[in-house]
N, C-alpha and C. Protein backbone atom coordinates (compact mmCIF):
# COMPACT_ATOMS: atom_id res chain seq x y z
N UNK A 1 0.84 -1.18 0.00
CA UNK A 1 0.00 0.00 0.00
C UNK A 1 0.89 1.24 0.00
N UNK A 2 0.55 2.48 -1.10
CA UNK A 2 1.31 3.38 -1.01
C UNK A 2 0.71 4.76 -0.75
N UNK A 3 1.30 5.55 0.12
CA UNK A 3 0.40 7.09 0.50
C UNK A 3 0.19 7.71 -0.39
N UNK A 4 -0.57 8.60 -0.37
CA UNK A 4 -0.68 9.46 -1.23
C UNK A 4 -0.32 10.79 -1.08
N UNK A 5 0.42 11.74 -1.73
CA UNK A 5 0.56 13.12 -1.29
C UNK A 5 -0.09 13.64 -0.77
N UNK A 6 -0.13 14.47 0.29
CA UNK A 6 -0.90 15.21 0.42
C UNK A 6 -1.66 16.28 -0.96
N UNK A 7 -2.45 16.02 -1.23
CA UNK A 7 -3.07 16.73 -2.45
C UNK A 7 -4.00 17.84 -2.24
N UNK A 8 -4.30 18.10 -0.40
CA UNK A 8 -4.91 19.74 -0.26
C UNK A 8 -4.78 20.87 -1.60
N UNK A 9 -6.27 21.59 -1.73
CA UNK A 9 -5.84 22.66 -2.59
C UNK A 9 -4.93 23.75 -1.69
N UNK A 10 -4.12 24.57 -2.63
CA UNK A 10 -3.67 25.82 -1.77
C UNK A 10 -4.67 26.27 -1.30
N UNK A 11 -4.08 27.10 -0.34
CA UNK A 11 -5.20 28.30 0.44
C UNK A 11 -5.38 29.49 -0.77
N UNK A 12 -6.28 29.89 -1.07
CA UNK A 12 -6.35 31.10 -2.11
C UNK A 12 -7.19 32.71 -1.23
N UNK A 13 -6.85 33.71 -2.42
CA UNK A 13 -7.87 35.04 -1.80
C UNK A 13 -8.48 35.11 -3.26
N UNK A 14 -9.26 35.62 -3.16
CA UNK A 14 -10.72 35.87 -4.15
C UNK A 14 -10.94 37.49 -3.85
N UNK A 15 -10.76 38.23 -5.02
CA UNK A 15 -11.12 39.26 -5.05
C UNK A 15 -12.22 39.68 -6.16
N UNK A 16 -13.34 40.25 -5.83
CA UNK A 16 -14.34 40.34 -6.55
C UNK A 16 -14.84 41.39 -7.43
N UNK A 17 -14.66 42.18 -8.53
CA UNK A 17 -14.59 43.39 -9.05
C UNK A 17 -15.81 43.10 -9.78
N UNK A 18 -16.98 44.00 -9.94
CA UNK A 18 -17.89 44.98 -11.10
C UNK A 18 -17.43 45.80 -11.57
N UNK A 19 -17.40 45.62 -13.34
CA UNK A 19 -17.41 46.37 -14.10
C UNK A 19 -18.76 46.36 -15.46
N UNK A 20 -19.20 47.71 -15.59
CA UNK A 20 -20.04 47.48 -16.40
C UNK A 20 -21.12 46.44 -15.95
N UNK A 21 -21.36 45.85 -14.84
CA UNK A 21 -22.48 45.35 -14.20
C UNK A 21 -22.06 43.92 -14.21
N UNK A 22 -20.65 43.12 -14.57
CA UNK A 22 -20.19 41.87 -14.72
C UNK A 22 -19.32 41.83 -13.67
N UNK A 23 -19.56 40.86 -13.18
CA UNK A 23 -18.59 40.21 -11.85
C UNK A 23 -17.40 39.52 -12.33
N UNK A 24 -16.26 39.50 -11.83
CA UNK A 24 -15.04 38.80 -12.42
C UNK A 24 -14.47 38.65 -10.98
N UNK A 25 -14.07 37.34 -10.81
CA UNK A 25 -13.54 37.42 -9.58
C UNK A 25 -11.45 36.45 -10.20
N UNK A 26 -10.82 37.36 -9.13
CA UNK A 26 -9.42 37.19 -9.44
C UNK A 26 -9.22 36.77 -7.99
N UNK A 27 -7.95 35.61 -8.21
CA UNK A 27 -7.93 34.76 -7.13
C UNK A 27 -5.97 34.42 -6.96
N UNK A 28 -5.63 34.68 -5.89
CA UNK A 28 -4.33 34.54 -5.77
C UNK A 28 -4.02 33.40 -4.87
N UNK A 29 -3.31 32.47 -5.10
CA UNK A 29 -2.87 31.54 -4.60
C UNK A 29 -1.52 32.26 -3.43
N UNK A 30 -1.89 31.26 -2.22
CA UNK A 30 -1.71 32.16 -0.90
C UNK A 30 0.15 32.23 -0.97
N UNK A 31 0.38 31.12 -1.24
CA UNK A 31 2.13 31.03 -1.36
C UNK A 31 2.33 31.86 -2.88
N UNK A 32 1.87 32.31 -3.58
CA UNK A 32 2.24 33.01 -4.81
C UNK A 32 3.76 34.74 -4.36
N UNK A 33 4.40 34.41 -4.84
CA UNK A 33 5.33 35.28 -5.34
C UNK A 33 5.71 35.83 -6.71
N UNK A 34 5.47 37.26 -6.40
CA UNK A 34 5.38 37.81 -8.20
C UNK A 34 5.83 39.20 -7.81
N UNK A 35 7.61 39.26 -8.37
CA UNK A 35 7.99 40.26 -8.59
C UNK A 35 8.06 40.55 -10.03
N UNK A 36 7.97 42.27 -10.15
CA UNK A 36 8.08 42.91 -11.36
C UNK A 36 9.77 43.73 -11.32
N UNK A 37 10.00 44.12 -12.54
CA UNK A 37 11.30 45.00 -12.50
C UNK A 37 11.43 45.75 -13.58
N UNK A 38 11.77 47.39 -13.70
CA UNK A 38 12.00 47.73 -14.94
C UNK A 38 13.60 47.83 -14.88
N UNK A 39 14.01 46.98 -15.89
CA UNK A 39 15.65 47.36 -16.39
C UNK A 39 15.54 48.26 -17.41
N UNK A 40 14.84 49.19 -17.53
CA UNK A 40 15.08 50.40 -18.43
C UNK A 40 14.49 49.88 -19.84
N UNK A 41 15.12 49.01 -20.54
CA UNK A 41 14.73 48.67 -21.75
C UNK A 41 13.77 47.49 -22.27
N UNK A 42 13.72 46.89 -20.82
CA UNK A 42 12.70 45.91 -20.83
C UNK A 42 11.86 45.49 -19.32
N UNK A 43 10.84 44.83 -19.11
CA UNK A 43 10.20 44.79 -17.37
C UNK A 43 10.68 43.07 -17.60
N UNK A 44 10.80 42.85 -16.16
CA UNK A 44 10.76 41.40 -15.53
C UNK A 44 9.86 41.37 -14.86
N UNK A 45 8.91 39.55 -15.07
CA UNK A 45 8.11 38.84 -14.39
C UNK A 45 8.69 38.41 -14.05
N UNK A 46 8.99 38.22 -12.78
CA UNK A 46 9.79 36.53 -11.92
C UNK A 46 8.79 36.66 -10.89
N UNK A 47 8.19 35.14 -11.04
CA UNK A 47 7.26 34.59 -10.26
C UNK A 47 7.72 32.96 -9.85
N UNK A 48 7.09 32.65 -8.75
CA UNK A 48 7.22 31.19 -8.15
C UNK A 48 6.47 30.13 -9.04
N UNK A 49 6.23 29.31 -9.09
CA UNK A 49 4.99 28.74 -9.85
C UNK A 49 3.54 29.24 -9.28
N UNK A 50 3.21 29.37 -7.65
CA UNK A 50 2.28 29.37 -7.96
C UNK A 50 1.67 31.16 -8.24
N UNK A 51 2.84 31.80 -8.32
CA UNK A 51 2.78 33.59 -8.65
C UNK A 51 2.18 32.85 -10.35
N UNK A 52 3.02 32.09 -11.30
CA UNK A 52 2.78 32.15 -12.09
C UNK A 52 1.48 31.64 -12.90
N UNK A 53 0.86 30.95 -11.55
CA UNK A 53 -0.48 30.61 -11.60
C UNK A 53 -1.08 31.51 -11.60
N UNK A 54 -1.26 32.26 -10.30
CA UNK A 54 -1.92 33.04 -10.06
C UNK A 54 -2.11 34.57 -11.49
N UNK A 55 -0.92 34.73 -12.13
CA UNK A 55 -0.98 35.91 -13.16
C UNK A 55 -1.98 35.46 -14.21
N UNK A 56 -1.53 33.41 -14.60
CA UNK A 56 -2.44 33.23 -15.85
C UNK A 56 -3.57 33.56 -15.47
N UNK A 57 -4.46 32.73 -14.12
CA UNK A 57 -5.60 33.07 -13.94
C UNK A 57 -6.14 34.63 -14.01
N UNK A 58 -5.38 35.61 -13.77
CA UNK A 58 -5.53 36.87 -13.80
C UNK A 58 -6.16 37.56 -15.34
N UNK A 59 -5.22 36.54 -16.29
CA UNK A 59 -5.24 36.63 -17.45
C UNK A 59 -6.13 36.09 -17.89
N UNK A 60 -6.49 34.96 -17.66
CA UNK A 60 -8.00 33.99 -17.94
C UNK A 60 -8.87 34.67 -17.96
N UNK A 61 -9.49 35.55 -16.36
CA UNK A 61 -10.69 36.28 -16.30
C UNK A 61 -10.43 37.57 -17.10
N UNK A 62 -9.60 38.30 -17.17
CA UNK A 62 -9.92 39.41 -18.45
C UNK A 62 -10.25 38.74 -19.42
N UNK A 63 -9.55 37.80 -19.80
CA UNK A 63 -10.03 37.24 -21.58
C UNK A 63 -11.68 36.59 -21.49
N UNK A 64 -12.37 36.24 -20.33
CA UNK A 64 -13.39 35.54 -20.35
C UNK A 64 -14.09 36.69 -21.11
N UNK A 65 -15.47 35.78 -21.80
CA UNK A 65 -16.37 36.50 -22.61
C UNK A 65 -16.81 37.17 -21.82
N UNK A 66 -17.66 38.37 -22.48
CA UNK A 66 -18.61 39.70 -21.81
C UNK A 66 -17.83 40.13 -21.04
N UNK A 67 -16.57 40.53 -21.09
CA UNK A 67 -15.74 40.95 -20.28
C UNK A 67 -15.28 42.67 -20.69
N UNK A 68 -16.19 43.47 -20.10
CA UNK A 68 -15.95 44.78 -21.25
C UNK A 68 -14.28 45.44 -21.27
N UNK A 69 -14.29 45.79 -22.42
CA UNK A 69 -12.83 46.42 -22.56
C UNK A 69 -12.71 47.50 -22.26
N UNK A 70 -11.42 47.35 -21.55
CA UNK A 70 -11.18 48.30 -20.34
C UNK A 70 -10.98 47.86 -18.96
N UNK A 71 -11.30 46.52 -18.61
CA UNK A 71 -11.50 46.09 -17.53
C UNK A 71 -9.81 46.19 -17.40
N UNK A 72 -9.55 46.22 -15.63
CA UNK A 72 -8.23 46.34 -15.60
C UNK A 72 -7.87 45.69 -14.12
N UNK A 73 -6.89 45.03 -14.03
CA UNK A 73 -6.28 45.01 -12.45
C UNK A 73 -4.93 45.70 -11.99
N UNK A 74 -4.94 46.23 -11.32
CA UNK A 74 -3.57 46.52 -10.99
C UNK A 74 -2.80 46.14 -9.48
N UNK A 75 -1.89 45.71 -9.72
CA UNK A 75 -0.73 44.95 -9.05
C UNK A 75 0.33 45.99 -8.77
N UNK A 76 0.48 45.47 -7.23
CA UNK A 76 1.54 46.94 -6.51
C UNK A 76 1.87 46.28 -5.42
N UNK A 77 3.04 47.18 -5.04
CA UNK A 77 3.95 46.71 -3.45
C UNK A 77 2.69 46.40 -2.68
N UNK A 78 2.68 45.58 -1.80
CA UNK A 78 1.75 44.99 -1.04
C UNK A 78 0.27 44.91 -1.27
N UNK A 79 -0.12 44.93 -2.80
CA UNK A 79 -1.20 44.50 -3.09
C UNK A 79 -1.07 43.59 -4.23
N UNK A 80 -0.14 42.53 -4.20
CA UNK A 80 -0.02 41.21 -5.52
C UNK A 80 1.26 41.07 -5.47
N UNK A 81 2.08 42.10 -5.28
CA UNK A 81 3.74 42.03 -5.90
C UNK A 81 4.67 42.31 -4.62
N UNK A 82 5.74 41.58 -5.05
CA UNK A 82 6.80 41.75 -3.85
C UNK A 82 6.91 42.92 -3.64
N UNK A 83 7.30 43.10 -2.39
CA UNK A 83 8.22 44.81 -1.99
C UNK A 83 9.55 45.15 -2.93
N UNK A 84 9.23 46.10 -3.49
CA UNK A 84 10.28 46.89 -4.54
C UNK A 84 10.19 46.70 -6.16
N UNK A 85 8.67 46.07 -6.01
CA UNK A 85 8.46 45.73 -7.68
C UNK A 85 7.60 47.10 -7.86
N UNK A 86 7.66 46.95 -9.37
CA UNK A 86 6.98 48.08 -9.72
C UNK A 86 5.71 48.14 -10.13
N UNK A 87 5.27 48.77 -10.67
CA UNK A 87 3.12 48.71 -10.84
C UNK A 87 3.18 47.75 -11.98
N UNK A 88 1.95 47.11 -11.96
CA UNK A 88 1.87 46.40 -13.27
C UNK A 88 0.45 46.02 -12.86
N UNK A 89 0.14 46.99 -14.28
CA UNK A 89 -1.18 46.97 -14.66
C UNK A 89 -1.75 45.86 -16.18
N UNK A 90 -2.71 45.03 -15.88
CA UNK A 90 -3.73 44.09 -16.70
C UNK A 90 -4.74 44.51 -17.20
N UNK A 91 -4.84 44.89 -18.38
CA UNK A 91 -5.87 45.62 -19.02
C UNK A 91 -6.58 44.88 -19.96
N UNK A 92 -7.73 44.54 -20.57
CA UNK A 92 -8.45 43.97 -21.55
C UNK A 92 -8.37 45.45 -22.48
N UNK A 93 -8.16 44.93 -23.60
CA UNK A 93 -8.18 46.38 -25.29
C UNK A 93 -8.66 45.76 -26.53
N UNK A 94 -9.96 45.59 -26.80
CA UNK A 94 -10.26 44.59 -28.01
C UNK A 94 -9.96 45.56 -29.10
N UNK A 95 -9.50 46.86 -28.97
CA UNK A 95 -9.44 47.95 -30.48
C UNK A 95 -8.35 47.62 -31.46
């Protein structure tokens, strides 16, 4: 007989935004790490895996249908991103 991993989901946060009268909820996985960086000529993502979870899903719910354009999240020192990263904003633009 062999164990099985522990296979618990992570702990997550759920954040819930209206726009245009549509609910989108964005969800960060609790161990997620996601720094940003501008080196002048280009930005860095460095994320953990589950940071890098957490961005696709970010990315998922803008792209979901009826999702009006314009919808946006933004990510900052102690609201998504490590201390000393810089803003980084998620925008939907169907133009």
């Amino acid at each position: 007989m062999t164990s099985e991993p522990n296979t618990a989901p992570p702990s997550v946060t759920h954040v819930n935004t209206m726009t245009d009268g549509v609910r989108r909820v964005f969800t960060w996985e609790s161990d997620a790490r996601i720094e940003v960086r501008n080196l002048g000529g280009e930005i860095v993502i460095e994320a953990n895996a589950a940071g890098l979870r957490t961005l696709a899903g970010h990315l998922l719910t803008l792209a979901e249908d009826g999702t009006p354009d314009g919808t946006h999240l933004h990510l900052e020192e102690n609201n998504g991103l490590k201390d000393g990263s810089v803003g980084l904003v998620l925008e939907r633009c169907d133009e």
